[in-house]
Protein backbone atom coordinates (compact mmCIF):
# COMPACT_ATOMS: atom_id res chain seq x y z
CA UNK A 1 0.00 0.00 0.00
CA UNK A 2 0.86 3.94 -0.87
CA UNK A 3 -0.37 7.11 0.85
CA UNK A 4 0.34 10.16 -0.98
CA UNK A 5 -0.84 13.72 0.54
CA UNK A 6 0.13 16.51 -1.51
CA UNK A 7 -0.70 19.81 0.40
CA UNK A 8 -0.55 23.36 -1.69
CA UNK A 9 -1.16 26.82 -0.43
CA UNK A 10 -0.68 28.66 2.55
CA UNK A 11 1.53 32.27 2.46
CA UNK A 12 4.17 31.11 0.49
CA UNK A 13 2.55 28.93 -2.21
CA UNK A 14 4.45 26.01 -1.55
CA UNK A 15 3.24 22.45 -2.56
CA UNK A 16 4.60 19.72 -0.27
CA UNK A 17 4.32 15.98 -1.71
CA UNK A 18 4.73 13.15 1.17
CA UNK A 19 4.62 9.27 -0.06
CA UNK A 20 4.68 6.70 2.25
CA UNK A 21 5.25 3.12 1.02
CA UNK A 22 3.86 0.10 3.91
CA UNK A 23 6.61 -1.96 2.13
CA UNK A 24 9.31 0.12 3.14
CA UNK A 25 7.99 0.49 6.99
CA UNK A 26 8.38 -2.09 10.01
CA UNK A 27 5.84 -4.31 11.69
CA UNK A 28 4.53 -1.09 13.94
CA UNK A 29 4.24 1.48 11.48
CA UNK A 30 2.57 -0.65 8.85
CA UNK A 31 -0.48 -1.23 11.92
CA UNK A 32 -0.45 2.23 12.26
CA UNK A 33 -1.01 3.24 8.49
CA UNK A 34 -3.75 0.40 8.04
CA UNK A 35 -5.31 1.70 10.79
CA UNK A 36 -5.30 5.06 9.59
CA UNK A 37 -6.04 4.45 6.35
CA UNK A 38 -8.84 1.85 6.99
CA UNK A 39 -10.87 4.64 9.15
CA UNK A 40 -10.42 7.24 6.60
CA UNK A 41 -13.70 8.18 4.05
CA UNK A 42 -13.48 8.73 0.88
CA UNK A 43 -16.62 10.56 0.12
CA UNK A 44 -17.55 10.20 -4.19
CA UNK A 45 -18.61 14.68 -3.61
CA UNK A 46 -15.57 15.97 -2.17
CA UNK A 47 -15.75 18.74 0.38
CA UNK A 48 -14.91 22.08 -1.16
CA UNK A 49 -11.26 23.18 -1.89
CA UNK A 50 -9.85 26.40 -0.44
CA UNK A 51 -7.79 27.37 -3.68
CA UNK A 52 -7.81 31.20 -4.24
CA UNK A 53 -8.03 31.51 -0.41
CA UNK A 54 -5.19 33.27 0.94
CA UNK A 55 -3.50 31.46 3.99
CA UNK A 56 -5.43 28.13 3.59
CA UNK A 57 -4.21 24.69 2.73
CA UNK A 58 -5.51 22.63 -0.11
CA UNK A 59 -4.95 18.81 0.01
CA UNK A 60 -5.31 15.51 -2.23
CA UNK A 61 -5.31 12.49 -0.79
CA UNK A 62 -4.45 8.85 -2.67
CA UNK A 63 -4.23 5.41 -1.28
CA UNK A 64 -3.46 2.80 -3.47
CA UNK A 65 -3.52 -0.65 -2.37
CA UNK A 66 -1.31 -3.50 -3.67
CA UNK A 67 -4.23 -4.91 -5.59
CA UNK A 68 -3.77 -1.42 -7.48
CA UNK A 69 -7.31 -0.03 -6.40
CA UNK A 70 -6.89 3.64 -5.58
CA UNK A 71 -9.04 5.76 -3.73
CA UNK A 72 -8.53 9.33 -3.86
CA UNK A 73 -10.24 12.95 -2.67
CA UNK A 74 -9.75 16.44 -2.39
CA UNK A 75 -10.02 18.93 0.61
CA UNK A 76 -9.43 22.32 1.45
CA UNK A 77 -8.04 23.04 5.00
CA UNK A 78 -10.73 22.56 8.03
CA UNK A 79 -13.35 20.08 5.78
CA UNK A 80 -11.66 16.87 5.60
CA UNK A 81 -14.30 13.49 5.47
CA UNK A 82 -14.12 11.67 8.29
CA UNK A 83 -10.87 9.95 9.40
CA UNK A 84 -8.55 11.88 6.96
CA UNK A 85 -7.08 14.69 9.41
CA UNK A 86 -5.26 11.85 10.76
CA UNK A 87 -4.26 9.60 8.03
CA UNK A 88 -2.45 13.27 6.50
CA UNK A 89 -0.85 14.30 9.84
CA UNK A 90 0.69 10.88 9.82
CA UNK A 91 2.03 10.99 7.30
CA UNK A 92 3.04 14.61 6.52
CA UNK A 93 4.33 14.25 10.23
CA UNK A 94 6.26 11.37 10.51
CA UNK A 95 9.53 10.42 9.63
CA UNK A 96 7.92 7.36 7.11
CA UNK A 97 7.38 9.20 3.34
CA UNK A 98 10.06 10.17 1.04
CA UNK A 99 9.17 14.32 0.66
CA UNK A 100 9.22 16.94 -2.63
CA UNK A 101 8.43 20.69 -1.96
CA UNK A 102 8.10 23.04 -5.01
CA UNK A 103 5.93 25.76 -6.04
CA UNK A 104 2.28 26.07 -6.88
C-alpha cells in the first residue's frame, strides 16, 4: 500500500508531496497506516477546496492498495471526510514518506 498527501497553499505557495510506502515500513508502522487508512472516508462529492483563499491549505489524498485499487479525494483546509485529518498528519508528520516541496 501507498499514501500520498500533496498539500498546496498557505503564504508562500508552496506544494509539499509526502509518499509513504507500507513496504518500506516495520511491523509497527505498517499497523499504524492500516489503521489510519482503513478509518479514513473517501466521500464520491468531495468537500470544497480552499484554492484562491489566501492562507489556507488545499490537500489531495491517494491510497493505493497492492491490488492497485486507488481511492482518492480532495479537501481544502478545516473540511476533511471523516478519518482523513489523521491519516495526513501521519504521514506529513512522521519520519515514514520520502518528501518533494516546489511551487504552486
Amino acid at each position: 500500500m501507498k499514501v500520498t498527501v500533496v498539500r498546496a497553499g498557505g503564504v508562500a505557495g508552496m506544494v509539499l508531496t509526502v509518499e509513504v510506502d507500507a513496504g518500506e515500513l516495520d511491523a509497527e508502522a505498517t499497523a499504524q497506516l492500516t489503521g489510519l487508512v482503513d478509518a479514513c472516508e473517501f466521500p464520491e462529492t468531495p468537500p470544497a477546496a480552499t484554492k484562491g483563499r489566501a492562507d489556507t491549505f488545499d490537500y489531495e489524498l491517494a491510497v493505493e492498495r497492492d491490488d492497485g485499487a486507488v481511492r482518492r479525494t480532495r479537501f481544502g483546509q478545516g473540511a476533511a471526510p471523516p478519518g482523513a485529518d489523521a491519516l495526513v498528519a501521519w504521514v506529513l508528520d512522521g519520519p515514514h514518506g520520502h518528501r518533494h516541496v516546489g511551487r504552486w
